[in-house]
C-alpha atoms as a PDB file:
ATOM      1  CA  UNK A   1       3.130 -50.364   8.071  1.00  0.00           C
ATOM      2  CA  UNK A   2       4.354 -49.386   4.582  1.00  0.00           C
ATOM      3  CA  UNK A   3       0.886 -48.375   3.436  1.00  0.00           C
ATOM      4  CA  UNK A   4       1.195 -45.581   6.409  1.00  0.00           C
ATOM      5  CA  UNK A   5       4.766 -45.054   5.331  1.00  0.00           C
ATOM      6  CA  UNK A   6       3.240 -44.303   1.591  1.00  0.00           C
ATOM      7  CA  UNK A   7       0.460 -41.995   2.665  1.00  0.00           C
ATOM      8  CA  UNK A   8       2.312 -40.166   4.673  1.00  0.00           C
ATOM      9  CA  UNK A   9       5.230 -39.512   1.960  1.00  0.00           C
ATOM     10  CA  UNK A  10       2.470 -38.880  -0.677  1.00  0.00           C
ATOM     11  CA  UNK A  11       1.082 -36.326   1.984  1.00  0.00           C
ATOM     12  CA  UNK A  12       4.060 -34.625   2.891  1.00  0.00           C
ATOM     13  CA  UNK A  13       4.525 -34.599  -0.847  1.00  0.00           C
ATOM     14  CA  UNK A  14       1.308 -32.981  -1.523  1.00  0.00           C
ATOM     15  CA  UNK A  15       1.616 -29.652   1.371  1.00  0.00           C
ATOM     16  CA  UNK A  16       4.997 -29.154   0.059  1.00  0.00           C
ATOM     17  CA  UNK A  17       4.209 -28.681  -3.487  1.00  0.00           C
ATOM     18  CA  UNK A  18       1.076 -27.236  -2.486  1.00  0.00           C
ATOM     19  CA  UNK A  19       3.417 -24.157  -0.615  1.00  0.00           C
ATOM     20  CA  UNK A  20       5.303 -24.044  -3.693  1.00  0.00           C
ATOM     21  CA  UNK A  21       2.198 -23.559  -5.850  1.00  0.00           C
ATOM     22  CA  UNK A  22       1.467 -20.785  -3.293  1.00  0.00           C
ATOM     23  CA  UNK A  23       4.852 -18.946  -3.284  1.00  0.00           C
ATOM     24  CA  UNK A  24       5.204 -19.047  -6.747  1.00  0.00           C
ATOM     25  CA  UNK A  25       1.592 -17.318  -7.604  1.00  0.00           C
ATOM     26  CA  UNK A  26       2.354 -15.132  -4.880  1.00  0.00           C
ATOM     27  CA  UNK A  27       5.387 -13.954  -6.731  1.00  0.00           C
ATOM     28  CA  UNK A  28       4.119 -13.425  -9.959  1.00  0.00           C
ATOM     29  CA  UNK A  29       1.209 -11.624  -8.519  1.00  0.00           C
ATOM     30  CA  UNK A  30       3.855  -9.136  -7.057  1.00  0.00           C
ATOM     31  CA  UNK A  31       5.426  -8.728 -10.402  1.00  0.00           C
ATOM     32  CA  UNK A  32       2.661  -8.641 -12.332  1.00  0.00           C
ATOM     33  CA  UNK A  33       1.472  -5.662  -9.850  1.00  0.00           C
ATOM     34  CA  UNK A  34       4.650  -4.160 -10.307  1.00  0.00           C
ATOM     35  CA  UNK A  35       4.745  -3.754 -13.259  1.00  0.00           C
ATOM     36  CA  UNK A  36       0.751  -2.591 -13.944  1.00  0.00           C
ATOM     37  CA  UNK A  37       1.113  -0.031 -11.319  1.00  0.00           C
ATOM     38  CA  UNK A  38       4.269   1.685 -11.867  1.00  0.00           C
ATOM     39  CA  UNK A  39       3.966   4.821  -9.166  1.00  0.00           C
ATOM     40  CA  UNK A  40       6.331   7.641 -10.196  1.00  0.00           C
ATOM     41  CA  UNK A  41       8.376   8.713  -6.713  1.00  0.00           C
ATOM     42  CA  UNK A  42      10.190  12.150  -6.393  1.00  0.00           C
ATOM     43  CA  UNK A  43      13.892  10.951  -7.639  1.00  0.00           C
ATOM     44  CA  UNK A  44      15.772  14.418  -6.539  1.00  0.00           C
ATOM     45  CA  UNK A  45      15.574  15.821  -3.143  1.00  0.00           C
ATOM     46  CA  UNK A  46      14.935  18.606  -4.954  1.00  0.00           C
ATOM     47  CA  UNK A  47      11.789  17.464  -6.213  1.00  0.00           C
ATOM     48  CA  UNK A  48      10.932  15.664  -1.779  1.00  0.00           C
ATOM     49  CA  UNK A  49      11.265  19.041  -0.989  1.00  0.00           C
ATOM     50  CA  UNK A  50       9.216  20.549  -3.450  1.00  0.00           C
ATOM     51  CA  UNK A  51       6.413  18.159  -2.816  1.00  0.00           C
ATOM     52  CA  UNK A  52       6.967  18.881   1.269  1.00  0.00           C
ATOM     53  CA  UNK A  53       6.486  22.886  -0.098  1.00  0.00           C
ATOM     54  CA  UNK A  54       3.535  21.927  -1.474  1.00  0.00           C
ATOM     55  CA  UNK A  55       2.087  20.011   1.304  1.00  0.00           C
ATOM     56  CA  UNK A  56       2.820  22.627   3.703  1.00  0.00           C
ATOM     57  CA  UNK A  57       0.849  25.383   1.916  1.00  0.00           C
ATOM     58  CA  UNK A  58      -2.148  23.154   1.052  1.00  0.00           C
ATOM     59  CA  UNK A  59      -2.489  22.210   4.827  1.00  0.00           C
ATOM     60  CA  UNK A  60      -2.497  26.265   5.791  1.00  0.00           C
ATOM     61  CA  UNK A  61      -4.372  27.104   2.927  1.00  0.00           C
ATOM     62  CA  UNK A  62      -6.824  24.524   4.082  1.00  0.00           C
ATOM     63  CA  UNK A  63      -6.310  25.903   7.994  1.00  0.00           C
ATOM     64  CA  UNK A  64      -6.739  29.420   6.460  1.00  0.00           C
ATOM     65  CA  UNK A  65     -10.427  28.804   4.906  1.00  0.00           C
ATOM     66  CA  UNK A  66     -11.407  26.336   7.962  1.00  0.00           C
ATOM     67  CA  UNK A  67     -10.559  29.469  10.421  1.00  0.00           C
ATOM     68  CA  UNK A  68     -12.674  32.130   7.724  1.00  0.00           C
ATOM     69  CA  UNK A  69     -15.621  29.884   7.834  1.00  0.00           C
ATOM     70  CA  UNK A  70     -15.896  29.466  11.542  1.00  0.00           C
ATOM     71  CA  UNK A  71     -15.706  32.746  11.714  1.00  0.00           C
ATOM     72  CA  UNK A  72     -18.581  33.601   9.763  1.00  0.00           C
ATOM     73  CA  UNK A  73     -20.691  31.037  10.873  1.00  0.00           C
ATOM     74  CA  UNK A  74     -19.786  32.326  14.475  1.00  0.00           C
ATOM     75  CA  UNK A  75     -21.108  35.760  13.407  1.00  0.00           C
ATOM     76  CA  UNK A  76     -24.222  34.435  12.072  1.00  0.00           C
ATOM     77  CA  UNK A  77     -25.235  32.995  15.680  1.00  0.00           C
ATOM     78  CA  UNK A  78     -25.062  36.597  17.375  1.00  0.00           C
END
């Protein structure tokens, strides 16, 4: 009976530092991440609406062209 008492402590001992191991590397991947890949956001809502500008117009340009080259390729069928 204490033998089963021992193995199961030394268990239980085991998958709880085993989830700590895990946490921790988990963490310090994050950070580590963090800090190697340091993405630059818009800080002004001058500068989110600036980037919304400019996502606007590239999406029509890109509608504009798209329209102008069915178009021609529609004339080329006739």
């Amino acid at each position: 009976m204490t033998q089963a008492a021992y193995l199961t402590a030394i268990g239980m001992g085991t998958a709880f530092g085993l989830l700590l191991v895990l946490i921790s590397s988990i963490v310090v991947t994050k950070v580590i991440a963090n800090r190697l890949d340091r993405v630059s956001y818009p800080k002004t809502f001058d500068e989110k609406e600036e980037n919304i500008r400019q996502a606007t117009a590239a999406a029509v340009a890109v509608s504009i062209l798209k329209a102008k080259g069915s178009e021609s390729s529609q004339g080329n069928w006739k």
